[in-house]
Protein backbone atom coordinates (compact mmCIF):
# COMPACT_ATOMS: atom_id res chain seq x y z
CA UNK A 1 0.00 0.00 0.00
CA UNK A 2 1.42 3.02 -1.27
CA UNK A 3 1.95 5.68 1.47
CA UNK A 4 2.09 9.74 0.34
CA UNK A 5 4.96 11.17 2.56
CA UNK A 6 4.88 14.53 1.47
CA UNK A 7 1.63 14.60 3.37
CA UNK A 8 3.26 13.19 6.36
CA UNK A 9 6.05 15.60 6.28
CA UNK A 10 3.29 18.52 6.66
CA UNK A 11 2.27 19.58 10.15
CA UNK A 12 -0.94 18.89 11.31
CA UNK A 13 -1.88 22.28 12.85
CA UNK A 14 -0.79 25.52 11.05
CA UNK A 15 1.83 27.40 13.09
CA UNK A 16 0.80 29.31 16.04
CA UNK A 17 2.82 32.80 15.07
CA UNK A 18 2.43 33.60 11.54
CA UNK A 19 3.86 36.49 9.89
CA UNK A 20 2.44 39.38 9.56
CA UNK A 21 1.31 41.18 6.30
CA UNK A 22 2.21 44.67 5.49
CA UNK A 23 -1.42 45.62 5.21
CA UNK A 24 -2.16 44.75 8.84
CA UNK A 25 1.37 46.84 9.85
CA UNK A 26 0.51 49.62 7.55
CA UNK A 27 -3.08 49.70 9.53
CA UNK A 28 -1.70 49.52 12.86
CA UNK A 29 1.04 52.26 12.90
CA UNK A 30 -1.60 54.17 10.74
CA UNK A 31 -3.87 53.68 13.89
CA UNK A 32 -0.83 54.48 15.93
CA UNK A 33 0.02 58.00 14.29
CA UNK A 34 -3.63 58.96 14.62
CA UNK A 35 -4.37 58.61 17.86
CA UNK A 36 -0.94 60.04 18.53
CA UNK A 37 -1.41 63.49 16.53
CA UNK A 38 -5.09 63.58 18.49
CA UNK A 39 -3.37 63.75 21.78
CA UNK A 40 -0.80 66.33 20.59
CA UNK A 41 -3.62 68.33 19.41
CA UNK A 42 -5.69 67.76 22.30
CA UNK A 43 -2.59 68.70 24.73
CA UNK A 44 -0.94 71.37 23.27
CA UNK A 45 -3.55 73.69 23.76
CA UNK A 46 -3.84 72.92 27.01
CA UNK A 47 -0.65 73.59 27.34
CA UNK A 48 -0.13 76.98 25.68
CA UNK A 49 -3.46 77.91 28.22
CA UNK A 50 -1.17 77.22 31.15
CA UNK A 51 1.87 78.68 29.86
CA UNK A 52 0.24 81.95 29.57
CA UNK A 53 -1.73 81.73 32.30
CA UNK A 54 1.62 81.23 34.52
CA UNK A 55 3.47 83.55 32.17
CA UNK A 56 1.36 86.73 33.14
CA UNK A 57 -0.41 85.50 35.89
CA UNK A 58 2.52 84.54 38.47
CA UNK A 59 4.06 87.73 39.19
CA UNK A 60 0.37 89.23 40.83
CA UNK A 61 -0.10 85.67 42.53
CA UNK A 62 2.90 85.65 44.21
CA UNK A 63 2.86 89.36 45.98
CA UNK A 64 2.49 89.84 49.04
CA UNK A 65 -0.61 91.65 49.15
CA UNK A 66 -2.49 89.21 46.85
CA UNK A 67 -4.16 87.03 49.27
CA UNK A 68 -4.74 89.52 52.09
CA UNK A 69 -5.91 92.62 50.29
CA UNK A 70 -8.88 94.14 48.22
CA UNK A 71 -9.48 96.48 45.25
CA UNK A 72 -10.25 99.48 47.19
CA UNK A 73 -9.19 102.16 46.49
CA UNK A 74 -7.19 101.37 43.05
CA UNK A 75 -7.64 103.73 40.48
CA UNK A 76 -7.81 102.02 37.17
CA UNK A 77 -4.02 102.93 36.20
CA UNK A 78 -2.74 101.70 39.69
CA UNK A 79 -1.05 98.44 40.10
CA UNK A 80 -1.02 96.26 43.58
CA UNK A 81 -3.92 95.03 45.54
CA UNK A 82 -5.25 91.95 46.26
CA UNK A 83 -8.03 89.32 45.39
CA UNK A 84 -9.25 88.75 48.72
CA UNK A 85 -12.30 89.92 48.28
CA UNK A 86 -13.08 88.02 44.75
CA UNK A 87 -12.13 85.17 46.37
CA UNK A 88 -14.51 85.74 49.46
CA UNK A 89 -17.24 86.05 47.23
CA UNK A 90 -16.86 83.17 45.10
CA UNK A 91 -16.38 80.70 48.22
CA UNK A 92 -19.48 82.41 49.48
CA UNK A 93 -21.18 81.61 46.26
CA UNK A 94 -20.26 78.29 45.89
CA UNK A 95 -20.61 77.68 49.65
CA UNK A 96 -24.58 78.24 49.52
CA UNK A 97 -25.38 76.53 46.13
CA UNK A 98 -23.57 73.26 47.21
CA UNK A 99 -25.29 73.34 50.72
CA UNK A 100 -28.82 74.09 48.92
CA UNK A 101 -27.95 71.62 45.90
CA UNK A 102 -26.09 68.07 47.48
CA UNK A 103 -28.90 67.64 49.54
CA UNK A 104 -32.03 68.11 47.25
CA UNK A 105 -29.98 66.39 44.50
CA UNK A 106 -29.09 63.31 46.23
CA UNK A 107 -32.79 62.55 47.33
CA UNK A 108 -33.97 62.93 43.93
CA UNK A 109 -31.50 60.96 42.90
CA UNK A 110 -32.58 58.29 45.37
CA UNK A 111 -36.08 58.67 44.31
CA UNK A 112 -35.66 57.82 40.91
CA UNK A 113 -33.31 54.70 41.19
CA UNK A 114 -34.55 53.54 44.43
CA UNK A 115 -38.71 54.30 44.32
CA UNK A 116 -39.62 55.57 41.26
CA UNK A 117 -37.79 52.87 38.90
CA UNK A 118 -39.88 52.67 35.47
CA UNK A 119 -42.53 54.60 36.61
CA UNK A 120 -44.47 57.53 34.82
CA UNK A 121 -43.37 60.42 36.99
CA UNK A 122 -39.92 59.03 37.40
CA UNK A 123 -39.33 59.91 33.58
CA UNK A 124 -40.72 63.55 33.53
CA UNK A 125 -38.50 63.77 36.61
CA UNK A 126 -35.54 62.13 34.79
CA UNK A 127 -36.33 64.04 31.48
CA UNK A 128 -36.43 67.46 33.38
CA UNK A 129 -32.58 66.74 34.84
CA UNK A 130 -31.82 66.43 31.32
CA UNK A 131 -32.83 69.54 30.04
CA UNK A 132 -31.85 71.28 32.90
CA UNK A 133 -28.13 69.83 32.33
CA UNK A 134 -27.94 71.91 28.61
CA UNK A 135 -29.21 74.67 30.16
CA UNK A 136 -27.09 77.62 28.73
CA UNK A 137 -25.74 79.88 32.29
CA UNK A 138 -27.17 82.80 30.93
CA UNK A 139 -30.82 81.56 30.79
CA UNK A 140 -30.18 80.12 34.24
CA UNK A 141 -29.45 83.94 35.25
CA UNK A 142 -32.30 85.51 33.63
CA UNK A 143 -35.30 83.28 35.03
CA UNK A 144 -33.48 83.56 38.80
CA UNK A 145 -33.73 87.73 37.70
CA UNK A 146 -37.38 87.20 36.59
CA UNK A 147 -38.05 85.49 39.47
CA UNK A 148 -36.05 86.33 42.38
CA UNK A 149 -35.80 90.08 41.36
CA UNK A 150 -38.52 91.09 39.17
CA UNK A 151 -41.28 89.16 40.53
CA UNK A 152 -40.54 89.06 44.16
CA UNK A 153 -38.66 92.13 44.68
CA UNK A 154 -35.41 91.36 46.15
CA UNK A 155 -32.49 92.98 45.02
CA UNK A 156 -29.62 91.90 42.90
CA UNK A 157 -27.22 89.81 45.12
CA UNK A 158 -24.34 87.14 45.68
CA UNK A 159 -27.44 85.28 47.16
CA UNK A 160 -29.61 85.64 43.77
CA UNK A 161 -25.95 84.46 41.72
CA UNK A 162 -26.15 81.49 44.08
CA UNK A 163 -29.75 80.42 43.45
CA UNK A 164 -28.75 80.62 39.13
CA UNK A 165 -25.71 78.48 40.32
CA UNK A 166 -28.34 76.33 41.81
CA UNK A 167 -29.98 75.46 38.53
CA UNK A 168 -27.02 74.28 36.86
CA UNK A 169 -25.93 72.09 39.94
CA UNK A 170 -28.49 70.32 41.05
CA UNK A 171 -29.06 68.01 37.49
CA UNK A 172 -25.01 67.37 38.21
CA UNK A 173 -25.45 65.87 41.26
CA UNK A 174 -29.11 64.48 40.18
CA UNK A 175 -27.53 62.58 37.04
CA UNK A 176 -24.04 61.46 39.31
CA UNK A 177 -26.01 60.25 42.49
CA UNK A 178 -28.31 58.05 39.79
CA UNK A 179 -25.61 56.52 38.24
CA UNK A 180 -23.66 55.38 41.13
CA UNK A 181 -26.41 53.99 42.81
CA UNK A 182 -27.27 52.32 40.07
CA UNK A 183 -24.39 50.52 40.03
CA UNK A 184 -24.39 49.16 43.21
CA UNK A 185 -25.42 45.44 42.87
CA UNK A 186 -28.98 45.09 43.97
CA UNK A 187 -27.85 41.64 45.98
CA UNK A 188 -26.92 44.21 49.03
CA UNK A 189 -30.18 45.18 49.08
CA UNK A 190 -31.75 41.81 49.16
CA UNK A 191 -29.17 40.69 51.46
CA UNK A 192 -30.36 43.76 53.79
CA UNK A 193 -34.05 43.18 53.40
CA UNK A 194 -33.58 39.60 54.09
CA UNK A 195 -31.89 40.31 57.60
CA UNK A 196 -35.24 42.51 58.18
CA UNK A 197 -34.19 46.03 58.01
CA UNK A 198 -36.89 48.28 56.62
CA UNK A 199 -36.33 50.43 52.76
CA UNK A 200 -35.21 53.67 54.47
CA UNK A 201 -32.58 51.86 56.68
CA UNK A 202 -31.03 49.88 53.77
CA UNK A 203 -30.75 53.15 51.54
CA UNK A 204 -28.85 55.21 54.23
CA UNK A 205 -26.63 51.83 55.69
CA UNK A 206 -26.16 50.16 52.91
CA UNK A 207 -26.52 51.60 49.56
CA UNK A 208 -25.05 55.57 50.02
CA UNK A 209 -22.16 54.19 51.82
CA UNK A 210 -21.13 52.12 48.98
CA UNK A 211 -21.41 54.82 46.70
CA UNK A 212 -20.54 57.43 48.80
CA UNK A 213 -16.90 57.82 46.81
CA UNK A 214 -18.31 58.63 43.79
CA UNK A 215 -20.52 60.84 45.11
CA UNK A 216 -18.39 62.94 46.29
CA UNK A 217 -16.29 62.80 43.63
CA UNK A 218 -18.76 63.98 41.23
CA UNK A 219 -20.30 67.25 43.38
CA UNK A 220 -16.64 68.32 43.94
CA UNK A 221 -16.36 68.54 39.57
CA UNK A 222 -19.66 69.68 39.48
CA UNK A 223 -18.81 72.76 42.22
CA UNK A 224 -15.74 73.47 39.90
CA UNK A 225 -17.67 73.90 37.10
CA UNK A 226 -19.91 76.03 38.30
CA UNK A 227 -17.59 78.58 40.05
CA UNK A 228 -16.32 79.93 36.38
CA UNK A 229 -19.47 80.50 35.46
CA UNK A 230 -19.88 84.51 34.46
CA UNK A 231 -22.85 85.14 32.57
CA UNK A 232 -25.51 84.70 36.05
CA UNK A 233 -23.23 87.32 38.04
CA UNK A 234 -23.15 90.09 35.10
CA UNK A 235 -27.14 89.98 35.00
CA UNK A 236 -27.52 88.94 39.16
CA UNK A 237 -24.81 91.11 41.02
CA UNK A 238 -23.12 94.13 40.94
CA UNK A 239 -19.35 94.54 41.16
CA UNK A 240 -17.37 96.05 44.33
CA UNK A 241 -13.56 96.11 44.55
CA UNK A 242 -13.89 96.18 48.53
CA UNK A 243 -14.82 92.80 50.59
CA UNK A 244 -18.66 92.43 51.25
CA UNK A 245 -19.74 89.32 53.52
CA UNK A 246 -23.07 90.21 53.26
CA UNK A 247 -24.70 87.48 50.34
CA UNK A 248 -28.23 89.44 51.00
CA UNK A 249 -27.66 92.84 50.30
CA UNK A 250 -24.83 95.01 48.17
CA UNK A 251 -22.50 94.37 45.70
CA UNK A 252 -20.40 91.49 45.58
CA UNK A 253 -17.30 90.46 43.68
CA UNK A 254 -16.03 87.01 42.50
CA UNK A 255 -13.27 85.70 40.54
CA UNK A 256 -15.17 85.55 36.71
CA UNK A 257 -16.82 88.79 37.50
CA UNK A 258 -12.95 90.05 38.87
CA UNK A 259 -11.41 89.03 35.09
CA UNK A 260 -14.39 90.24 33.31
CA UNK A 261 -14.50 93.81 35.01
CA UNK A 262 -10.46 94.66 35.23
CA UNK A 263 -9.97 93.20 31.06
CA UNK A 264 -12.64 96.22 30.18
CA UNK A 265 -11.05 98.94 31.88
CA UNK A 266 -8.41 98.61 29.18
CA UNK A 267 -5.16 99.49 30.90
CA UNK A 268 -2.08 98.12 31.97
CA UNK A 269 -2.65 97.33 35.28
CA UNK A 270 -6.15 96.33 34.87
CA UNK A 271 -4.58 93.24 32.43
CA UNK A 272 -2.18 92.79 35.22
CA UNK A 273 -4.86 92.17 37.79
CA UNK A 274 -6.73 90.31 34.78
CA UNK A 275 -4.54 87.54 34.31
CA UNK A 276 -3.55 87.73 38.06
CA UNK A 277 -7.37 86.46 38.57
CA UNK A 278 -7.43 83.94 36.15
CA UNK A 279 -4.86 82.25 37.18
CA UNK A 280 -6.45 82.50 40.94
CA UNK A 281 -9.47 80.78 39.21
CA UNK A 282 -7.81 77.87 37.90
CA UNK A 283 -5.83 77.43 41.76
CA UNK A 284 -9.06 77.33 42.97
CA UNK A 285 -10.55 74.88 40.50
CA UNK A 286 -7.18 72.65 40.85
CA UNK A 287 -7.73 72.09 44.41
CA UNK A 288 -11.17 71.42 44.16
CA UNK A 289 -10.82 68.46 41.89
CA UNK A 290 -7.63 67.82 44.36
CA UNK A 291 -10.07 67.15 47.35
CA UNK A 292 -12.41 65.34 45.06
CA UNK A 293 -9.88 62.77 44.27
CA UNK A 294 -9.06 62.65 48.37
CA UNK A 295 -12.56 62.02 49.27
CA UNK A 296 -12.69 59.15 46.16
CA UNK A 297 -9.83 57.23 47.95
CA UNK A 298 -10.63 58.03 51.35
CA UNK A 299 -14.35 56.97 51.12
CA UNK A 300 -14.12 53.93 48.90
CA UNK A 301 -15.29 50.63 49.36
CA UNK A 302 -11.92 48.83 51.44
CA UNK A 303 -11.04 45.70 49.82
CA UNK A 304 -8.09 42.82 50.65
């Protein structure tokens, strides 16, 4: 019986590594160079920002008086002062819409994943966050002036810039509280009702703790966002180059409102205070999204 041994000599299986055409390495350093130039693009921008930000920006950050001292006083010509009060203002700001917003946020966040799952009133709710996320800042600041102003009679305030900031918080922390308790794996909260404890008691035990960390994590960015908002303070507050606690009554400065009102006067030292602001803004911003990366870690789930 005649045996065919150049089918013998032929390995079963083909090889494991085969060579690789020039199409597929043509593709793939194609693919390479593309995503490369799109991160040059995307970075050198950034970059140039900071450059000039630090540039112009360093020498009025690092006086002396910069951090201790006001506007008062300066003539528009004059160089020196400080951005104490700016900075007073926007922390006051910022301070009032995140106590108003975390709170009413979260529990409508917990009302739509954890009560009103797939029903009716659950979407309008859920539908309203959405629009209320692409809401421009300047149509924020006009309804809280038709409102707050025209139609109840209070006057323009830091208070009235922190119920505009308001609007554009609140679907932030709506939209982060509902996804991370969505992702928290509903077997917790079986295992909880199973040992007896009531809806309530699971929700505040069980299911915020575990997503406490991003939580956090995602009011801190939304607070940072919020803060360089301008358009709400040109139409909601006056300016004042002197420090004003007072959120109810008079005119308060902040940092946007700071840059805004020293690039129009159009002089030397009004740029020098300009940039000097900006780059107080983007301090400020930096360590916010610092601490929100130090309350991730701190408050997340501990593992082995």
């Amino acid at each position: 019986m005649r045996t065919d041994t150049a089918d013998v000599e032929q390995p079963a299986t083909p090889p494991a590594f085969q060579r690789i055409s020039f199409a597929r390495k043509f593709k793939n350093n194609l693919a390479t160079t593309l995503f490369a130039a799109a991160f040059v693009i995307a970075v050198v921008p950034l970059l140039w920002v900071l450059w000039t930000l630090l540039e112009r920006g360093l020498t009025p950050v690092l006086s002396t008086t910069w951090w201790t001292h006001s506007f008062n006083g300066l003539l528009p010509e004059d160089f020196g002062g400080g951005i104490y009060h700016a900075l007073v203002g926007t922390l006051l700001e910022g301070l009032v819409c995140l106590v108003i917003s975390v709170p009413l946020g979260i529990m409508v966040g917990i009302y739509l994943v954890e009560y009103g799952r797939q029903s009716r009133f659950a979407k309008v709710a859920t539908f309203m966050v959405d629009v209320l996320s692409g809401l421009p800042s300047i149509v924020a600041g006009l309804f809280i002036y038709a409102l707050w102003i025209t139609t109840l009679g209070f006057t323009r305030s830091g208070f009235a810039v922190a119920l505009a900031l308001l609007l554009l918080m609140v679907p932030v922390v709506v939209r982060v509280t509902e996804t991370m308790l969505l992702i928290v794996p509903d077997e917790l909260r079986e295992a909880a009702y199973a040992l007896g404890l009531p809806k309530w008691k699971t929700i505040v035990k069980i299911v915020l703790p575990t997503a406490l960390s991003g939580i956090l994590t995602g009011i801190m960015l939304g607070l940072a966002r919020v803060l360089g908002e301008t358009a709400p303070l040109l139409i909601l507050v006056g300016y004042s180059s002197s420090i004003n606690f007072n959120l109810f009554q008079g005119e308060l400065a902040s940092l946007p409102l700071t840059i805004y009102m020293e690039r129009s006067t159009g002089t030397e030292a009004g740029d020098y205070r300009m940039w000097g602001a900006a780059l107080t803004l983007v301090i400020v911003i930096m360590l916010i999204n610092l601490v929100a990366s130090l309350l991730s870690k701190l408050f997340a789930i501990k593992t082995k």
